[in-house]
Structures are given as structure tokens and as C-alpha cells.
C-alpha atoms as a PDB file:
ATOM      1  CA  UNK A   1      -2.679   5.062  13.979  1.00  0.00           C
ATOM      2  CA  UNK A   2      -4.601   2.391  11.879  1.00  0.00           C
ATOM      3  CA  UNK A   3      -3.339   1.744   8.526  1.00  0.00           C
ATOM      4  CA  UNK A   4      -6.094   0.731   5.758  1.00  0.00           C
ATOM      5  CA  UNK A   5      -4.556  -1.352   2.897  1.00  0.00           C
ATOM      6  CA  UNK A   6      -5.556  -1.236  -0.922  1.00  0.00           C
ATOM      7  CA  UNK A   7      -4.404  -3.436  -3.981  1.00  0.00           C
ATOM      8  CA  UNK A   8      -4.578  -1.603  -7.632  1.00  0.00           C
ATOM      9  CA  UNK A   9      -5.886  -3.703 -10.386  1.00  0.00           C
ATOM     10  CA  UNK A  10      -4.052  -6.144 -12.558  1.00  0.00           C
ATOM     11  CA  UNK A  11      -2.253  -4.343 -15.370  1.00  0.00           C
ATOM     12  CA  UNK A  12       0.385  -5.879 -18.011  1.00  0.00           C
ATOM     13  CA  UNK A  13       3.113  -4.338 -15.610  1.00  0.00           C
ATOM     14  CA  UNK A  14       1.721  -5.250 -12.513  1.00  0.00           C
ATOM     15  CA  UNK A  15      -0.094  -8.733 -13.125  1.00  0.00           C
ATOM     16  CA  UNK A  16      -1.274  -9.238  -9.320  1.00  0.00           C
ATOM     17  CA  UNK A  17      -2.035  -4.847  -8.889  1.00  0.00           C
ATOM     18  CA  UNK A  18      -0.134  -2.614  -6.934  1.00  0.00           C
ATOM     19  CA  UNK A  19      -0.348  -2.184  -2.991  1.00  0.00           C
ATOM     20  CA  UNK A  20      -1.299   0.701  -1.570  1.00  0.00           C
ATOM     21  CA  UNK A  21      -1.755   1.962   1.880  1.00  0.00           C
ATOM     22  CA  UNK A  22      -3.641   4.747   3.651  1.00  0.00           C
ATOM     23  CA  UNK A  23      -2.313   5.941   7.428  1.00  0.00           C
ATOM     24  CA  UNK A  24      -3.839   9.268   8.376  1.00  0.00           C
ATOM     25  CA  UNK A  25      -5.848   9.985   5.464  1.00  0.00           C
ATOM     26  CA  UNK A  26      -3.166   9.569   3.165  1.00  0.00           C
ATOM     27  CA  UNK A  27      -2.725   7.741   0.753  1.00  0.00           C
ATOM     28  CA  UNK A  28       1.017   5.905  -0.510  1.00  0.00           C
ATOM     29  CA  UNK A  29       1.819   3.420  -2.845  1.00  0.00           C
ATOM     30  CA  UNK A  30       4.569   0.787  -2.322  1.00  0.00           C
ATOM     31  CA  UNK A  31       7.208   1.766  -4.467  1.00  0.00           C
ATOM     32  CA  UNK A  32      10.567   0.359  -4.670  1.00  0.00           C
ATOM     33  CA  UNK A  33      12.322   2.964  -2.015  1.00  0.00           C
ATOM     34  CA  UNK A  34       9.611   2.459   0.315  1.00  0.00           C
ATOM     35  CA  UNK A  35       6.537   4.460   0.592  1.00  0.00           C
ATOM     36  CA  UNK A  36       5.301   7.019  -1.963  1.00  0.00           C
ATOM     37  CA  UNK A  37       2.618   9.614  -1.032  1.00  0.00           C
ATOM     38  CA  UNK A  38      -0.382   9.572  -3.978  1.00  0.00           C
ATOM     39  CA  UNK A  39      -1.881  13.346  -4.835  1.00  0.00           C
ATOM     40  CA  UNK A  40      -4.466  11.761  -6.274  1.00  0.00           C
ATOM     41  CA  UNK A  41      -6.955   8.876  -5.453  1.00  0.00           C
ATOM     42  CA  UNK A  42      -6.615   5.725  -7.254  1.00  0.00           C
ATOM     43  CA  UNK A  43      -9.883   4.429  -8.397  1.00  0.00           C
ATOM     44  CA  UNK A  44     -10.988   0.678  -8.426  1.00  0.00           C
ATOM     45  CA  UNK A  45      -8.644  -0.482  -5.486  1.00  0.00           C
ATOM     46  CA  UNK A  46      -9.544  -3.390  -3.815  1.00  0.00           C
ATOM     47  CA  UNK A  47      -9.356  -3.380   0.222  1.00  0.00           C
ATOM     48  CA  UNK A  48      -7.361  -5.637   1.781  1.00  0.00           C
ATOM     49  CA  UNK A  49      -6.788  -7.387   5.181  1.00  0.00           C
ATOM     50  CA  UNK A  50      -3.748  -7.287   6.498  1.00  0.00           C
ATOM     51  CA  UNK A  51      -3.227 -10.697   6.059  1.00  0.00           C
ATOM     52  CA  UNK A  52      -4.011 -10.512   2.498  1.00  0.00           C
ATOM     53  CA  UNK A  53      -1.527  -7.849   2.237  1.00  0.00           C
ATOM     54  CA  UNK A  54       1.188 -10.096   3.588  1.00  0.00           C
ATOM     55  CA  UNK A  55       0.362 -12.589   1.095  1.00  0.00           C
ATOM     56  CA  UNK A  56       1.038  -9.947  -1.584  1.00  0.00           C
ATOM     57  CA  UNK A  57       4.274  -9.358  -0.059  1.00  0.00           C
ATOM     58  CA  UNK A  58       4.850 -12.496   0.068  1.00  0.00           C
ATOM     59  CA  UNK A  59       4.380 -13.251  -3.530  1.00  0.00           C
ATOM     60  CA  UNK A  60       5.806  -9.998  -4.780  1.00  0.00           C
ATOM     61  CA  UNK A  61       8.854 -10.301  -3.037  1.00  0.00           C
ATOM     62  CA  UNK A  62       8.719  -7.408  -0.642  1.00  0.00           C
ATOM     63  CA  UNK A  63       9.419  -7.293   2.620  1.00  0.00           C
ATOM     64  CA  UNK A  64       6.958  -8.013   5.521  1.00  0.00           C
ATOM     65  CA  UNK A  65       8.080  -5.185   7.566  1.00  0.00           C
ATOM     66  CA  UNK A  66       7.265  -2.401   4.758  1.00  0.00           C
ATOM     67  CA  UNK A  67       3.650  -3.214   6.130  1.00  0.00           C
ATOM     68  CA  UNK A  68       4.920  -1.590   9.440  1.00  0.00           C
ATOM     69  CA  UNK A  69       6.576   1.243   7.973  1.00  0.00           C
ATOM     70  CA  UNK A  70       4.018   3.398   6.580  1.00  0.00           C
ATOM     71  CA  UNK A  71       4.616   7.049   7.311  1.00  0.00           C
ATOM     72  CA  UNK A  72       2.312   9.171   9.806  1.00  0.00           C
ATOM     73  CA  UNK A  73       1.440  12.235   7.535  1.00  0.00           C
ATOM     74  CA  UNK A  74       3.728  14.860   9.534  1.00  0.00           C
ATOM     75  CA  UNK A  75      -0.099  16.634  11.020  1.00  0.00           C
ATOM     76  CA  UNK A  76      -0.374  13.889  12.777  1.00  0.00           C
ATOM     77  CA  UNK A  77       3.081  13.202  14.728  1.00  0.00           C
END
């Protein structure tokens, strides 16, 4: 299942936006124990490429392999 990534915009807490993911029609936001599911949509998100997203990793200081690790919303296992 495709997974469609987002970045959040700049804030004094989060200078470079948070990431954000959608997988199923769901959306989660990177948190620091992995993967939180939103209840609510997040508006003026910027999409990103996967690549992009790395490079947010990257600079952030997160793990490449969260990327892989976004959870299937349990209707769709």
C-alpha cells in the first residue's frame, strides 16, 4: 500500500515543519515513539517525495527506516 508523505509548516518549535504521512487514508504524524494517527486533517501541508522526506530525516535526526514503518490502518490488513 502506497504511502503519501506531507511536511507541516515551519513553527518556532518545529523550524523545518513536521512530517506527516498518509497509508490507507490515514493520516499519522511522526512523533517521537513512532507513528501517531491524526483525527483531524492538518491544513497547509506541503507534499513531499520520498526523497525529500529522507532529506528531512536526514536533517532532523530520525531514522530512515521510520519511512518504512508506517502502519496499515487495521481495515486494510
Amino acid at each position: 500500500m502506497d504511502v503519501r508523505y506531507l511536511r507541516t509548516e515551519p513553527t518556532m518549535a518545529f523550524p523545518h515543519g513536521r512530517l506527516l504521512a498518509v497509508r490507507g487514508g490515514r493520516l499519522h504524524l511522526l512523533a517521537p515513539k513512532g507513528w501517531d494517527v491524526l483525527g483531524v486533517r492538518v491544513e497547509h501541508a506541503r507534499p513531499l517525495t520520498r526523497e525529500e522526506a529522507e532529506d528531512w530525516c536526514e536533517r532532523e535526526g530520525w531514522d530512515l527506516h521510520l519511512l518504512d514503518s508506517v502502519p496499515v490502518p487495521d481495515d486494510h490488513v
